[in-house]
N, C-alpha and C. Protein backbone atom coordinates (compact mmCIF):
# COMPACT_ATOMS: atom_id res chain seq x y z
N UNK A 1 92.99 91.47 99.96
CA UNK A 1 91.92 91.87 99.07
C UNK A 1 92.17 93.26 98.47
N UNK A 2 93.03 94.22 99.44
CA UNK A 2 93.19 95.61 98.73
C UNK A 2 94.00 95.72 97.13
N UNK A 3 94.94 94.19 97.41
CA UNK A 3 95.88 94.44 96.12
C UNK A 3 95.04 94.25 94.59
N UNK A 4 94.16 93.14 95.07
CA UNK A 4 92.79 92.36 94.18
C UNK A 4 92.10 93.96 93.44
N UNK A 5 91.78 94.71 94.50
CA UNK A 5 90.90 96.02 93.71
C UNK A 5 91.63 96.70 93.19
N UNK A 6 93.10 97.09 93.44
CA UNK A 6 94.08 97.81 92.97
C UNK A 6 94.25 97.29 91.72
N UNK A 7 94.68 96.02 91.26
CA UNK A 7 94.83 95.63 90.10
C UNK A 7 93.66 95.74 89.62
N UNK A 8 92.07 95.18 89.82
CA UNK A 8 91.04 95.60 89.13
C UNK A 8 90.98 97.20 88.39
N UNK A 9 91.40 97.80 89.49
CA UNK A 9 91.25 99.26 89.00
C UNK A 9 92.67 99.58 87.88
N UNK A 10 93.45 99.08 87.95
CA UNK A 10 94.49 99.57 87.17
C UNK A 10 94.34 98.69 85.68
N UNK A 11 93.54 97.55 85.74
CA UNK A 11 93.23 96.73 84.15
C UNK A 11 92.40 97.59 84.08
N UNK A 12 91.35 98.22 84.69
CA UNK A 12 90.28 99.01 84.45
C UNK A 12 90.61 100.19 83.76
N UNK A 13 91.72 100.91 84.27
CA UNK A 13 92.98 102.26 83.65
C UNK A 13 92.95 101.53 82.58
N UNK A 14 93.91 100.39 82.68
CA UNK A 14 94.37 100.18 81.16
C UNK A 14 93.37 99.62 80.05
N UNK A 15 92.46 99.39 80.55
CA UNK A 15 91.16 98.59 79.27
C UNK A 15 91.47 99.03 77.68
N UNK A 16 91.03 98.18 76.87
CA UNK A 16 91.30 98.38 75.60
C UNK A 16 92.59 99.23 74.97
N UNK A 17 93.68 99.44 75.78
CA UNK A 17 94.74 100.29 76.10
C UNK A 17 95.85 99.27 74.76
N UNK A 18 96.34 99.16 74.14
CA UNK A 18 97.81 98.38 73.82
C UNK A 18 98.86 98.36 74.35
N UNK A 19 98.93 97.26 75.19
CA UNK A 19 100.22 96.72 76.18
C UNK A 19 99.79 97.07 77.54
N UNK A 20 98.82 97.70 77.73
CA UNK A 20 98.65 97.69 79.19
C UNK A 20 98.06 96.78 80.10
N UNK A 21 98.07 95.35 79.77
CA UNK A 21 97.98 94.21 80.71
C UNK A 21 99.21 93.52 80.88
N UNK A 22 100.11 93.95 79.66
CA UNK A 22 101.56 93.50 79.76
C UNK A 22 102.29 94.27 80.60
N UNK A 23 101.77 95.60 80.93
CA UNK A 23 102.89 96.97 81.81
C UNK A 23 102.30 96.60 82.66
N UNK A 24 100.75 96.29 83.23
CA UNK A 24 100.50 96.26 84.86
C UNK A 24 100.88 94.69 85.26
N UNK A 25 100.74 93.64 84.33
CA UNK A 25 101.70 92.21 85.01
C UNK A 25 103.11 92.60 85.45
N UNK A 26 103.75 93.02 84.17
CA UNK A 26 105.08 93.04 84.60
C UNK A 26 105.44 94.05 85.73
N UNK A 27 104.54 95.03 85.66
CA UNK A 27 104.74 96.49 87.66
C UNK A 27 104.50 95.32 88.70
N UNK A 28 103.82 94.25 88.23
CA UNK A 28 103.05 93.36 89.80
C UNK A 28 104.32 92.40 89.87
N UNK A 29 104.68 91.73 88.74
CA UNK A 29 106.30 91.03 88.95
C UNK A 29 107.21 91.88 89.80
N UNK A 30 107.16 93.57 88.57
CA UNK A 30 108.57 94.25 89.48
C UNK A 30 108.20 94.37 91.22
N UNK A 31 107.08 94.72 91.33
CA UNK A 31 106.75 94.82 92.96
C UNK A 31 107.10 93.57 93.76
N UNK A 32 106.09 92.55 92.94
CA UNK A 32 106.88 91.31 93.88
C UNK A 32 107.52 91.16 94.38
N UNK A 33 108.73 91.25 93.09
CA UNK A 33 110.18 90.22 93.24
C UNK A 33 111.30 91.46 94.02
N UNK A 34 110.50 92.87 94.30
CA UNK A 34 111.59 93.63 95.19
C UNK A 34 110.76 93.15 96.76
N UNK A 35 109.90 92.72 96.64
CA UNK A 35 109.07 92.18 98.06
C UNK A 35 110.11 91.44 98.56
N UNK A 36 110.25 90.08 97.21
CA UNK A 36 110.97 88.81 97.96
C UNK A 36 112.89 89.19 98.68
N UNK A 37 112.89 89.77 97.01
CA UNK A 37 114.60 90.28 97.24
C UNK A 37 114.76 90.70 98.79
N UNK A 38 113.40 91.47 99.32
CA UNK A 38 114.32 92.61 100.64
C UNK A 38 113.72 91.37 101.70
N UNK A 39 112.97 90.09 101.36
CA UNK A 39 112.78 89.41 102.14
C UNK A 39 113.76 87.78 102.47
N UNK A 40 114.04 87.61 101.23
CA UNK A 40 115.44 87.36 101.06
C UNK A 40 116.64 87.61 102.02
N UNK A 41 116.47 88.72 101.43
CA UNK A 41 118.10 89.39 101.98
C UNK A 41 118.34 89.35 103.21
N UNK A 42 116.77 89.87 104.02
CA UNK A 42 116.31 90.11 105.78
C UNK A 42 116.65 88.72 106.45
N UNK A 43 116.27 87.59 105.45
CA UNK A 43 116.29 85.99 106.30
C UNK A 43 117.35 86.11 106.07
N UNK A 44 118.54 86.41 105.41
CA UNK A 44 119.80 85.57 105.33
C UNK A 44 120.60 86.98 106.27
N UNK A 45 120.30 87.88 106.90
CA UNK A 45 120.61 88.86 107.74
C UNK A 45 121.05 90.31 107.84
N UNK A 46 120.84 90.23 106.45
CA UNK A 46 121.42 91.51 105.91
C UNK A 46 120.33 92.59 105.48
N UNK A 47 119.97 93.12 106.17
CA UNK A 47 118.02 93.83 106.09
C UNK A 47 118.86 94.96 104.95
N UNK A 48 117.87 95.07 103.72
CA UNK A 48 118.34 96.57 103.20
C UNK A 48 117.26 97.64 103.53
N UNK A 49 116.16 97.23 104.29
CA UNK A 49 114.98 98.03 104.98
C UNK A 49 114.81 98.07 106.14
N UNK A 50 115.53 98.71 106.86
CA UNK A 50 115.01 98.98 108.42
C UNK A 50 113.78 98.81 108.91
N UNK A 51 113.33 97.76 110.00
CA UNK A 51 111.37 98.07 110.34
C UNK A 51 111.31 98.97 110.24
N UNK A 52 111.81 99.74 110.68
CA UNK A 52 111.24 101.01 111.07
C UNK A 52 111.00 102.27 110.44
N UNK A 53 111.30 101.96 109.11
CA UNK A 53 111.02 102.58 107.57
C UNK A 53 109.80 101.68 106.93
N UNK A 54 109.61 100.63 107.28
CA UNK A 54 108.07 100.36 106.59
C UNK A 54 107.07 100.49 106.56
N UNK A 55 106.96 101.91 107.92
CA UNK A 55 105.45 102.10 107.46
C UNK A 55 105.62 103.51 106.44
N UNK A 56 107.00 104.25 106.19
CA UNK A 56 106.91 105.26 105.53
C UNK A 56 107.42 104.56 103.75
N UNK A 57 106.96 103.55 103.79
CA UNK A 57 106.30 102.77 102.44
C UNK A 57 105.37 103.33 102.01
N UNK A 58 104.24 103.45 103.24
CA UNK A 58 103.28 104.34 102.60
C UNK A 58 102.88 105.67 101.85
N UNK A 59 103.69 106.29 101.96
CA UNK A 59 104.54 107.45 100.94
C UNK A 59 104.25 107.09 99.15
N UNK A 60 104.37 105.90 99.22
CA UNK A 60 104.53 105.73 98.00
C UNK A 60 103.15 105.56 97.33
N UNK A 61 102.28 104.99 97.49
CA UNK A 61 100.81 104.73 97.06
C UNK A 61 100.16 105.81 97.49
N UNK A 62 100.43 106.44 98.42
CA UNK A 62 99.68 108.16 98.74
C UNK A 62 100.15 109.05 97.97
N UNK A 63 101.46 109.35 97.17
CA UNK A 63 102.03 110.17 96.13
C UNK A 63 101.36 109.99 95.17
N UNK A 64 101.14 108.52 94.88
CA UNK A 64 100.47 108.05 93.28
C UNK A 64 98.88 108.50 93.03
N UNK A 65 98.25 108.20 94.81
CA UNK A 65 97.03 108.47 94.74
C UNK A 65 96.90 109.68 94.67
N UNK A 66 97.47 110.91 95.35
CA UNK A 66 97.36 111.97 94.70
C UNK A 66 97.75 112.72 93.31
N UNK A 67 98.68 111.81 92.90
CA UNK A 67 98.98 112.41 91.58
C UNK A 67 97.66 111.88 90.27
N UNK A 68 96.93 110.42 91.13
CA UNK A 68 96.11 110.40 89.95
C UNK A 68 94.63 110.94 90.42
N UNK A 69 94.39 111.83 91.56
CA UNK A 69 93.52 112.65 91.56
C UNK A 69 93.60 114.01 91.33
N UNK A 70 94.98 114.73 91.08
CA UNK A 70 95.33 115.58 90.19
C UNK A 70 94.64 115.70 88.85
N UNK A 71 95.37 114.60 88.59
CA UNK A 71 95.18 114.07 86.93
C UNK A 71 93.51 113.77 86.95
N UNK A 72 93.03 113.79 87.75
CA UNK A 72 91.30 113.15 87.49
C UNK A 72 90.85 114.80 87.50
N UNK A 73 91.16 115.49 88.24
CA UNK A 73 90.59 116.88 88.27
C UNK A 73 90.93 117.46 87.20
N UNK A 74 92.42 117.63 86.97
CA UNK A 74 92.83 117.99 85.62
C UNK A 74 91.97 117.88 84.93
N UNK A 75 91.61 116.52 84.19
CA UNK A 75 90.75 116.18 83.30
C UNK A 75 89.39 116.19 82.96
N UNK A 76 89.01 116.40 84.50
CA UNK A 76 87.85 116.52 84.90
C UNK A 76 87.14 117.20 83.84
N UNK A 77 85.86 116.66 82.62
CA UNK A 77 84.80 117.12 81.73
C UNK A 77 86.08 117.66 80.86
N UNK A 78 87.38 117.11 80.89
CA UNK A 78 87.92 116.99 78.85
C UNK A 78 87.77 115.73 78.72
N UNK A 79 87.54 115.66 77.47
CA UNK A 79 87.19 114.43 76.63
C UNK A 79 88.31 114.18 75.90
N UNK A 80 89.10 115.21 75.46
CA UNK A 80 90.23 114.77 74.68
C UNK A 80 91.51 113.99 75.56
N UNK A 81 92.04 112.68 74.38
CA UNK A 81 93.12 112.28 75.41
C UNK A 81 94.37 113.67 74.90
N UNK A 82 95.02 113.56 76.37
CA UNK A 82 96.44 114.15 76.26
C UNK A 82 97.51 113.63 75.79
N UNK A 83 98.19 114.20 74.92
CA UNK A 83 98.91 113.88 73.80
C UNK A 83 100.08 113.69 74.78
N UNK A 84 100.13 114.44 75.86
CA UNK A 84 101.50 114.62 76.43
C UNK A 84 101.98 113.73 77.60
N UNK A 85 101.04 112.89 78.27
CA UNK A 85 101.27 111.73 79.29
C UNK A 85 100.82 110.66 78.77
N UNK A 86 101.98 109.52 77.89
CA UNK A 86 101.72 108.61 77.52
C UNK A 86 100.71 107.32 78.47
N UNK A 87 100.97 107.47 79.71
CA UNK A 87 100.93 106.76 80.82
C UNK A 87 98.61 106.72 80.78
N UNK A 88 98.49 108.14 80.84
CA UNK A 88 97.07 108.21 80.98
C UNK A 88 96.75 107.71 79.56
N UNK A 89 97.18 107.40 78.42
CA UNK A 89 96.60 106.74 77.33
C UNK A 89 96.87 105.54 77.53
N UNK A 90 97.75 104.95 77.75
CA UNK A 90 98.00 103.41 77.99
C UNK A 90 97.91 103.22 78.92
N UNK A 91 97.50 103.08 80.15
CA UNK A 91 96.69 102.96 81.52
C UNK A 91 98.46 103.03 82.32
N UNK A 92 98.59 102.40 83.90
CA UNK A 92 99.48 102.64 84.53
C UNK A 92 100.61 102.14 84.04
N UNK A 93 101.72 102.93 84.33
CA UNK A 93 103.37 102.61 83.82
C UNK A 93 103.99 100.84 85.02
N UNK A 94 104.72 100.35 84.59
CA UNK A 94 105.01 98.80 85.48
C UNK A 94 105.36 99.63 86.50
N UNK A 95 106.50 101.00 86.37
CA UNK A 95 106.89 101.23 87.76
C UNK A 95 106.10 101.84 88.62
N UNK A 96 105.02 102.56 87.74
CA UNK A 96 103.44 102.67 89.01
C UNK A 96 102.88 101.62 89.66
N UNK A 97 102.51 100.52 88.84
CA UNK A 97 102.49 99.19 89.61
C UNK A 97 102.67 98.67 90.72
N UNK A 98 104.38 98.82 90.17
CA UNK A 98 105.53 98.04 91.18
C UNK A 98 105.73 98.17 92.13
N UNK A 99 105.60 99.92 92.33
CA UNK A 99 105.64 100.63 93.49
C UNK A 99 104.37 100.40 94.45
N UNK A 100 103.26 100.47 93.62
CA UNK A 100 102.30 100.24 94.98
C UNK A 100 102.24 98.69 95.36
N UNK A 101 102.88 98.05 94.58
CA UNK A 101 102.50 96.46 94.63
C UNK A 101 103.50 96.38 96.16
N UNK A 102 104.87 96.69 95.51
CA UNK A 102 105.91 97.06 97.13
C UNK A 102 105.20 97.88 98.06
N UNK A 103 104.78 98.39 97.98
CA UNK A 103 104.41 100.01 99.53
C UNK A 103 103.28 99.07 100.02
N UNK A 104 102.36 98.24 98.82
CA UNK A 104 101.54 97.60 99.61
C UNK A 104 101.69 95.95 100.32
N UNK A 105 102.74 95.60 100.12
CA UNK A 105 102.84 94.47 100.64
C UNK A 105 104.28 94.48 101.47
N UNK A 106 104.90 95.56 101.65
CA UNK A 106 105.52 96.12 102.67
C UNK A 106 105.73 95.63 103.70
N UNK A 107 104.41 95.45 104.62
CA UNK A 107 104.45 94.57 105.31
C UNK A 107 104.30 93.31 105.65
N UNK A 108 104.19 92.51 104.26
CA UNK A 108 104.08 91.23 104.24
C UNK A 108 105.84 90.64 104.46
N UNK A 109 106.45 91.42 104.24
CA UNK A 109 108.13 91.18 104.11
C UNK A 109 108.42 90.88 105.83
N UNK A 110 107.70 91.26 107.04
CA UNK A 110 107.55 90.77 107.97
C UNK A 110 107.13 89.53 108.31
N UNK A 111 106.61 89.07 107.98
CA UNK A 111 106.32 87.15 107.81
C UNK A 111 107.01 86.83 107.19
N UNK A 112 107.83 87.37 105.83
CA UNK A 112 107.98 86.07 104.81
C UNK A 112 109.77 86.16 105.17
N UNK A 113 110.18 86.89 105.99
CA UNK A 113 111.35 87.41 106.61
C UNK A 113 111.28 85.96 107.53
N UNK A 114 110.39 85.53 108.97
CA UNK A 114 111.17 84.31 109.74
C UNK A 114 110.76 82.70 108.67
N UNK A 115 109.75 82.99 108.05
CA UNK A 115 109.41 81.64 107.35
C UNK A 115 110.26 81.38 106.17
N UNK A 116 111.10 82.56 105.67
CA UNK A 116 112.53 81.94 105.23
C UNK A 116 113.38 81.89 105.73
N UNK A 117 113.54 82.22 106.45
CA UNK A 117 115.17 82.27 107.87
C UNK A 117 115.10 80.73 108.38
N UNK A 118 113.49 80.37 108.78
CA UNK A 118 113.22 78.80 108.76
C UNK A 118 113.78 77.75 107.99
N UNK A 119 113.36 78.14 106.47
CA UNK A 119 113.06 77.30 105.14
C UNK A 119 114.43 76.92 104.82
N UNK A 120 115.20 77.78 104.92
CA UNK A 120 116.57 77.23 104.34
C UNK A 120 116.78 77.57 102.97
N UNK A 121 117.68 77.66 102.01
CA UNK A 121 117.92 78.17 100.55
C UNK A 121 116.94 76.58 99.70
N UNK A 122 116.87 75.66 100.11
CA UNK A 122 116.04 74.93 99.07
C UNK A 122 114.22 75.33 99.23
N UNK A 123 113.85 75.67 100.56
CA UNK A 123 112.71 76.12 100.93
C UNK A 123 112.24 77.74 100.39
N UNK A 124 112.95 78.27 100.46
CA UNK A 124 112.92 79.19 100.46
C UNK A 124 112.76 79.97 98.56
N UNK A 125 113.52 78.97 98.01
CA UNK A 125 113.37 78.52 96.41
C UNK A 125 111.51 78.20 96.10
N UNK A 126 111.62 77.29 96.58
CA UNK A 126 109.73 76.76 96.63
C UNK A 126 109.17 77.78 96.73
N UNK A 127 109.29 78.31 98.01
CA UNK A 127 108.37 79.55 98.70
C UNK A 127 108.13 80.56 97.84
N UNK A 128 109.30 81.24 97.16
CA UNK A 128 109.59 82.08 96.09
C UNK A 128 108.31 81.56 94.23
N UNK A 129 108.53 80.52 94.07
CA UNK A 129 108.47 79.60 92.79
C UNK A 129 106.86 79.63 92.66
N UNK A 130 106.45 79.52 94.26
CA UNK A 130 104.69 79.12 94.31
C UNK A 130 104.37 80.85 94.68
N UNK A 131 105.04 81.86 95.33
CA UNK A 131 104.13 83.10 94.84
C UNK A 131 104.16 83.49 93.70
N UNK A 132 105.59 83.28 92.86
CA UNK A 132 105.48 83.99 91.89
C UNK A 132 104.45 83.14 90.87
N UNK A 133 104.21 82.13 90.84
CA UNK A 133 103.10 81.31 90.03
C UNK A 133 101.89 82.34 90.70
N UNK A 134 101.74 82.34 92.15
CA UNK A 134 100.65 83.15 92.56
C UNK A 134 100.21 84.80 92.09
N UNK A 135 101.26 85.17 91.66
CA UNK A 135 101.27 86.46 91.16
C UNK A 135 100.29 86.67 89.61
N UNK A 136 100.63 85.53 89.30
CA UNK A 136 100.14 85.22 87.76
C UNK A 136 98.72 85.27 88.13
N UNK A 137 98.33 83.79 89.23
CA UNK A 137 96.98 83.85 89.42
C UNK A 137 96.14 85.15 89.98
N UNK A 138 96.72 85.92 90.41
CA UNK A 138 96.21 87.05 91.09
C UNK A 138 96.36 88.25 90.30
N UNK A 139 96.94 88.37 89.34
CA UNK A 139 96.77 89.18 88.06
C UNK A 139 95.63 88.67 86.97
N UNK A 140 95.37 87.01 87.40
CA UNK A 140 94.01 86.88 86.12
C UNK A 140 92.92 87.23 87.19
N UNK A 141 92.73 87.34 87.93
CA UNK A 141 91.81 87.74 88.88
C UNK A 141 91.50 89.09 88.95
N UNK A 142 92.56 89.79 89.16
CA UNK A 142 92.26 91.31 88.83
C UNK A 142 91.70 91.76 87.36
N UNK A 143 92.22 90.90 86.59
CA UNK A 143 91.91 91.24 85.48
C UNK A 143 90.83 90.65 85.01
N UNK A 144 90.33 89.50 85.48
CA UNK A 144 88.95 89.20 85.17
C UNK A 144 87.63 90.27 85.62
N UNK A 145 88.07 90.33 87.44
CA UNK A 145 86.83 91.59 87.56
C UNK A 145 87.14 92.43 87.01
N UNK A 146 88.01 93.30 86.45
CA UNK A 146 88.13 94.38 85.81
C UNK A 146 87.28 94.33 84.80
N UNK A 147 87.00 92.98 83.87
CA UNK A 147 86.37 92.33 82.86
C UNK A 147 84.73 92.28 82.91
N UNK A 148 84.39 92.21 83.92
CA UNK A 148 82.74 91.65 84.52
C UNK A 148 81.87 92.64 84.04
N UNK A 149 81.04 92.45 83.57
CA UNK A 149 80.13 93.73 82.45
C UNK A 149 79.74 94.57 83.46
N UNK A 150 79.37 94.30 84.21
CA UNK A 150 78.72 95.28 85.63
C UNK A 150 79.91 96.10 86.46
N UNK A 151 81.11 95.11 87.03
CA UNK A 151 82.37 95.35 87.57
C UNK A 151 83.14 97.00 86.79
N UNK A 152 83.07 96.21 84.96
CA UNK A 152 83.61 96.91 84.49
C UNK A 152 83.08 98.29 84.33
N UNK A 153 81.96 98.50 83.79
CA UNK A 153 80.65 99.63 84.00
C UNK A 153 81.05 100.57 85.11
N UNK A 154 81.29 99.83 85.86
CA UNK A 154 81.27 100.78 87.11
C UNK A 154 82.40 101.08 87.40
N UNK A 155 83.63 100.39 87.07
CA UNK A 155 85.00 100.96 86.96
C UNK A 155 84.93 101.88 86.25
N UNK A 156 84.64 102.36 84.76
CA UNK A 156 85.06 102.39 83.62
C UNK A 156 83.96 103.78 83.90
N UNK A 157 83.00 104.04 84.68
CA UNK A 157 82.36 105.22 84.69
C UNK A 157 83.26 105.67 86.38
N UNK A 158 83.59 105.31 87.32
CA UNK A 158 84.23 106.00 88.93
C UNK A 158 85.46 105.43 88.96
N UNK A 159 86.25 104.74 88.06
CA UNK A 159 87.47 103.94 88.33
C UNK A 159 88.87 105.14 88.55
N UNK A 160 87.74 106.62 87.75
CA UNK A 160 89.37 107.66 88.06
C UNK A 160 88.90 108.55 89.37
N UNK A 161 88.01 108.26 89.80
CA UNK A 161 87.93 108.43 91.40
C UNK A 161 88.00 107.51 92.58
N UNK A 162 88.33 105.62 92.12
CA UNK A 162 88.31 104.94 93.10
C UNK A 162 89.48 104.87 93.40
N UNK A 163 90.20 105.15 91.88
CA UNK A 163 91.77 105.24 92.32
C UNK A 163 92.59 105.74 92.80
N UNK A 164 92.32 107.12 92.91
CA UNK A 164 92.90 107.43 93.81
C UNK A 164 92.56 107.45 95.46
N UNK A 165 91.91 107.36 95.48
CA UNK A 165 90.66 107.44 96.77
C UNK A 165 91.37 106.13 98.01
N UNK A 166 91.48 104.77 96.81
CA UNK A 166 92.10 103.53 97.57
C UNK A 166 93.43 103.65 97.41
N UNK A 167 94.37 104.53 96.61
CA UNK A 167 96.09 104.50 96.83
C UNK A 167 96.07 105.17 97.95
N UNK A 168 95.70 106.95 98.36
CA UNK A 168 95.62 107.69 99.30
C UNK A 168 95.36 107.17 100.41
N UNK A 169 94.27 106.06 100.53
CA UNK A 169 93.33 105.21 101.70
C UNK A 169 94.88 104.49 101.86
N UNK A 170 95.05 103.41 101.59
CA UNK A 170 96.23 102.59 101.61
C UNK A 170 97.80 103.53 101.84
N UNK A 171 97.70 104.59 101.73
CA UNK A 171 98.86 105.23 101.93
C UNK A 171 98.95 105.64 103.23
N UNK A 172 97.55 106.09 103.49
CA UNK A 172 97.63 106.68 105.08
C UNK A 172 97.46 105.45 105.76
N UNK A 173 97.02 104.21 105.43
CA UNK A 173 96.74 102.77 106.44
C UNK A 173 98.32 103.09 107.00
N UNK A 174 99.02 102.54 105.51
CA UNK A 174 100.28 102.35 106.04
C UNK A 174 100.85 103.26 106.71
N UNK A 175 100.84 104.58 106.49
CA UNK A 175 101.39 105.44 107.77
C UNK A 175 101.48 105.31 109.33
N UNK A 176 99.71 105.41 109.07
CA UNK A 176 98.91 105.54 110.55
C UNK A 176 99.21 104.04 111.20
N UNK A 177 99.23 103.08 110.43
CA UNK A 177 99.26 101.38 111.26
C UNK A 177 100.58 101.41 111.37
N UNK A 178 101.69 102.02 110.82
CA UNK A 178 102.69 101.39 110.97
C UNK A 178 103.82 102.40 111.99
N UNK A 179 102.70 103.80 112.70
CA UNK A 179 103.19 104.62 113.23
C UNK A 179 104.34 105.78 112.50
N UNK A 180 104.38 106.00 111.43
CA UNK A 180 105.01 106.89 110.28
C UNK A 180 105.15 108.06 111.10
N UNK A 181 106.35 109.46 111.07
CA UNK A 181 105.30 110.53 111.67
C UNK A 181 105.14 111.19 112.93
N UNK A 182 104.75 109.76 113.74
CA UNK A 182 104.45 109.49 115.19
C UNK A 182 102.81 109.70 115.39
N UNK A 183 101.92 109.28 113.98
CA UNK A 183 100.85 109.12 114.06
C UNK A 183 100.03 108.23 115.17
């Protein structure tokens, strides 16, 4: 459900934006498909991620979340957009996306690691074929509540304080759950 509000909030960034439902699909592809690749790679034995580096995944969605509560203070009561960060006019960049889409499903690469080691290269094809169809569905979903007159309202007036609030939240999960640190 965390990825569901993340994308809500980031169609919410990008609203009425040009191309920014095309930059946050394609960040949720790039995240994906480095999900599957390192899950991939792990079933057939060749890990390019140590466990024991996945909970300092979380690094990555806690950088972002603070950089876009920077940027919320920054801005904090200007009205003018900034000419100089394309990114805050056209809502999040794919590789902002991508990155939290990876840091946050990080640990999903732990399951999908023995249920392809199982599946075999024709299974494992399927397995691949039906998330990435799922990716699609779970990007019209984000992007529908982002859409919801009430949903949106309330994004669209706290969405540059939920955002960072839930990357930071999700940054330290992953720390603290995954022992980062020696939390």
């Amino acid at each position: 459900m965390d990825d569901i509000l993340i994308l809500a909030l980031f169609f919410a960034q990008g609203a009425g934006r040009p191309g920014a439902t095309r930059r946050i699909v394609l960040g949720q592809y790039l995240g994906f498909a480095a999900i599957l690749a390192v899950a991939v790679t792990a079933a057939f034995g060749a890990t390019f991620l140590p466990e024991s580096a996945v909970p300092y995944l979380g690094l990555l969605p806690l950088a972002l979340g603070l950089r876009a509560a920077w940027q919320a203070w920054k801005d904090h009561g200007d009205d003018s957009e900034d000419e100089e960060e394309p990114a805050a006019r056209g809502g999040p960049s794919p590789l902002e996306v991508a990155a939290v889409t990876f840091a946050n499903g990080g640990d999903n690469i732990g399951v999908y690691v023995p249920v392809f080691a199982t599946a075999g290269v024709s299974g494992m094809t399927v397995y691949a074929a039906v998330f990435l169809v799922l990716v699609a569905v779970w990007c019209f979903a984000g992007r529908f509540f982002a859409t919801r007159p009430v949903i949106a309202k309330a994004l669209a007036r706290w969405g540059h304080i939920l955002l960072p609030l839930v990357l930071i939240t999700i940054g330290m999960l992953i720390l603290v759950e995954g022992g980062a640190f020696g939390l």
